[in-house]
Protein backbone atom coordinates (compact mmCIF):
# COMPACT_ATOMS: atom_id res chain seq x y z
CA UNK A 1 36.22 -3.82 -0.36
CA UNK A 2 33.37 -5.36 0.53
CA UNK A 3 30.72 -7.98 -1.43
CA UNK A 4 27.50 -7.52 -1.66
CA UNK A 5 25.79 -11.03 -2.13
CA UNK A 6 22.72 -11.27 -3.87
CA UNK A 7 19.79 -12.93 -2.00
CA UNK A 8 19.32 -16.50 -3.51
CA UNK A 9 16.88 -16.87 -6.28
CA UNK A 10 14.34 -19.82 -5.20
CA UNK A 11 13.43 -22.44 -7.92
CA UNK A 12 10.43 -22.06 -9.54
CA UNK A 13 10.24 -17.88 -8.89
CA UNK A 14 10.79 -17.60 -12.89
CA UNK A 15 7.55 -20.22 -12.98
CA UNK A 16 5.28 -18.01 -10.64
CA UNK A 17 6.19 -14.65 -11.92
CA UNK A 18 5.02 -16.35 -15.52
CA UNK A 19 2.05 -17.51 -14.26
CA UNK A 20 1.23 -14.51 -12.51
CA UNK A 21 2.07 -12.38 -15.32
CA UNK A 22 -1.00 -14.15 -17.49
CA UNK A 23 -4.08 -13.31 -17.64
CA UNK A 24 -6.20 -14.58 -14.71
CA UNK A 25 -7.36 -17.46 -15.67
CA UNK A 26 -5.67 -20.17 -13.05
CA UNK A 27 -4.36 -20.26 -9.23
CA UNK A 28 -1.18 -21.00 -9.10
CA UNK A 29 -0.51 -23.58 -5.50
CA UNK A 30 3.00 -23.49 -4.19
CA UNK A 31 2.42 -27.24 -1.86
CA UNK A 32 4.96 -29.06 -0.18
CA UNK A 33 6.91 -30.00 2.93
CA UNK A 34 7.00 -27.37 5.75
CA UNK A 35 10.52 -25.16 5.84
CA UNK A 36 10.92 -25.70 2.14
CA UNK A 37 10.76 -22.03 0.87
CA UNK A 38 7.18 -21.92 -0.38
CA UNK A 39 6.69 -18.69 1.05
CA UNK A 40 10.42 -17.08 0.50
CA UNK A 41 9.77 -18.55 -3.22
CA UNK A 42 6.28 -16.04 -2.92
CA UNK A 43 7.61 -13.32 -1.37
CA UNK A 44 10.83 -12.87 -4.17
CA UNK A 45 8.37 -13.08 -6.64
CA UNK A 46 5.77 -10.56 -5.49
CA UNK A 47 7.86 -7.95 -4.03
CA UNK A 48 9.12 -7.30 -8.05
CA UNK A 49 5.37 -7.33 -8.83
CA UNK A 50 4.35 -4.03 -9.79
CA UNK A 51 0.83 -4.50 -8.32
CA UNK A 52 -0.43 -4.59 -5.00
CA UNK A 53 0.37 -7.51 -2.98
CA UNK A 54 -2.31 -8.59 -0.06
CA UNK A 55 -0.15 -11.19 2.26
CA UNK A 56 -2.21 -13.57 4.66
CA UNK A 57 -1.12 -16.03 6.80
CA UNK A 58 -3.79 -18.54 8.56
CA UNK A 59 -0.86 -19.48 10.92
CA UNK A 60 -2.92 -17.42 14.00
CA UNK A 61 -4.65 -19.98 15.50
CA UNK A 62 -7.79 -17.68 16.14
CA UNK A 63 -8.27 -17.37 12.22
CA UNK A 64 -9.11 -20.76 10.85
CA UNK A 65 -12.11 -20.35 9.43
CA UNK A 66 -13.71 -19.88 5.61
CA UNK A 67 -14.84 -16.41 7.18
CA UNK A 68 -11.12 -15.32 7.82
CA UNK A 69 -10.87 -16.61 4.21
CA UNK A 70 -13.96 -14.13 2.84
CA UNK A 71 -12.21 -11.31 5.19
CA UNK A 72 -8.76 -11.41 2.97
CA UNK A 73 -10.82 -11.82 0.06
CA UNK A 74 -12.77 -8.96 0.17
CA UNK A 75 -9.87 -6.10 1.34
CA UNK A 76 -7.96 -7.89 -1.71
CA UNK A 77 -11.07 -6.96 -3.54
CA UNK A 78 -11.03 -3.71 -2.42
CA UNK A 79 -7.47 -2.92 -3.48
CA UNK A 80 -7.82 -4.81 -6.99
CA UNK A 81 -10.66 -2.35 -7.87
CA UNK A 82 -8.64 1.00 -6.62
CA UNK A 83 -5.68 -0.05 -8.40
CA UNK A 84 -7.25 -1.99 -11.67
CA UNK A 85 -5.66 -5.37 -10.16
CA UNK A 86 -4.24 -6.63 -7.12
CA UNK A 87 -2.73 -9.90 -6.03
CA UNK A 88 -4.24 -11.81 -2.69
CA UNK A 89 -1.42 -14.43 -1.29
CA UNK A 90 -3.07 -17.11 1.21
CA UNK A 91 -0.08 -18.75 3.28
CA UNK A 92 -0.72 -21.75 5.36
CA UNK A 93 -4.22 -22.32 3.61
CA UNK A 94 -4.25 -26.20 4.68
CA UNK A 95 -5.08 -25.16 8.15
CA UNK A 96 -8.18 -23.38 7.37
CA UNK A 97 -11.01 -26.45 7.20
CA UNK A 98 -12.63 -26.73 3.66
CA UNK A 99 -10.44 -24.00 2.53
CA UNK A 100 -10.81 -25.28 -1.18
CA UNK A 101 -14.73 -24.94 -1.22
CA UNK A 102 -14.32 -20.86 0.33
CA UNK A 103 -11.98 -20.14 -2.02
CA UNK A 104 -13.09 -21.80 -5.29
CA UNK A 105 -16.51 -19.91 -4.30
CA UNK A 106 -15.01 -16.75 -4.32
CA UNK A 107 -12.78 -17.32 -7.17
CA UNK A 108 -15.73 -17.93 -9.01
CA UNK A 109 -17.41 -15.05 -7.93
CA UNK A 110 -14.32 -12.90 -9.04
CA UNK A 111 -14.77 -14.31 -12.62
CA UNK A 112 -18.06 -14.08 -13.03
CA UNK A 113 -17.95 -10.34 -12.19
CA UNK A 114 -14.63 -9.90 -14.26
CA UNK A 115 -12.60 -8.62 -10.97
CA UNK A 116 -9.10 -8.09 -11.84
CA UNK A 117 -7.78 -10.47 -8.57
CA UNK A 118 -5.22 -12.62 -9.13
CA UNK A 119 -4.63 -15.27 -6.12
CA UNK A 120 -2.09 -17.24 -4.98
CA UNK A 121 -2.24 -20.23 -2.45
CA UNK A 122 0.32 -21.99 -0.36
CA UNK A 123 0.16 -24.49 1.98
CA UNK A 124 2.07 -27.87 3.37
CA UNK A 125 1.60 -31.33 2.17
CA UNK A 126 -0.84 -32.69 1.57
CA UNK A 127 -3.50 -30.10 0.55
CA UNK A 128 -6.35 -31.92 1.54
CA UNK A 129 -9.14 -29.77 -0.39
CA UNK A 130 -11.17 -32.49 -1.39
CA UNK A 131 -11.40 -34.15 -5.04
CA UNK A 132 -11.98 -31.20 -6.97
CA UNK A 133 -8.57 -29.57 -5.79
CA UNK A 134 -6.47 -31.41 -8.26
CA UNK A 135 -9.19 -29.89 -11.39
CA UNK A 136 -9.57 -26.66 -10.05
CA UNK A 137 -6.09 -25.63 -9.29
CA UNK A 138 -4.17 -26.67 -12.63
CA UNK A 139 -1.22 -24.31 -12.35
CA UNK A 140 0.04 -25.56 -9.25
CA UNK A 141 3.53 -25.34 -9.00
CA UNK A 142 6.11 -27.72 -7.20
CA UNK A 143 7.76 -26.19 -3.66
CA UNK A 144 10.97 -25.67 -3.78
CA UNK A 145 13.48 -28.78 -3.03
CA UNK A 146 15.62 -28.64 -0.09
């Protein structure tokens, strides 16, 4: 008779699926080291979601840019307001240059118009989205330890 294992459970997924199960109101940031489990941590969380899910990585060299940024943004829009809500993931966000001005922009834009986005951000140590990084995104949570 065989086992069947269960997959493990990253630390931290109970933290993410409670911050993504409040109301919109912060970003959760899932920053650390590369090959930590930042984006296995996302993925266990948000394939339980009952929402739609918009994954994006900026790992393709070709798409650093705040316009790939507004791209992901906007089909994420698209989604949240077919559906009453979606959820945009951006992986590998530190590679995009002056990531945290595009996307505090747009996250801004989203509130003022009440849009039912959530987002989610990841990227590897350090996150270096200028000084208003560490005000804007309060809910960030720790990557997993190896």
């Amino acid at each position: 008779m065989s086992k069947i294992l269960k997959p493990l459970q990253r630390p931290y997924a109970a933290t993410l699926a409670k911050r993504l199960a409040e109301p919109r109101r912060f970003m959760p940031v899932v920053a650390g080291p590369r090959q930590v489990g930042k984006s296995t941590l996302v993925h266990q969380v948000t394939e339980r979601l009952d929402a739609s899910v918009r994954y994006a990585s900026a790992d393709e060299p070709t798409l650093r840019g705040g316009d790939w940024i507004g791209q992901q943004w906007e089909a994420a829009r698209l989604e949240a307001a077919g559906r009453g809500g979606a959820l945009l993931v951006l992986d590998e966000i530190q590679k995009i240059p002056a990531w945290s001005e595009t996307v505090k922009r747009l996250w801004d834009e989203d509130t003022r118009a009440k849009r039912p986005l959530k987002v989610v951000v990841l990227g590897s140590a350090p996150l270096s989205g200028g000084r208003s990084t560490s005000t804007f995104f309060t809910a960030a949570i720790p990557a997993p330890r190896r």
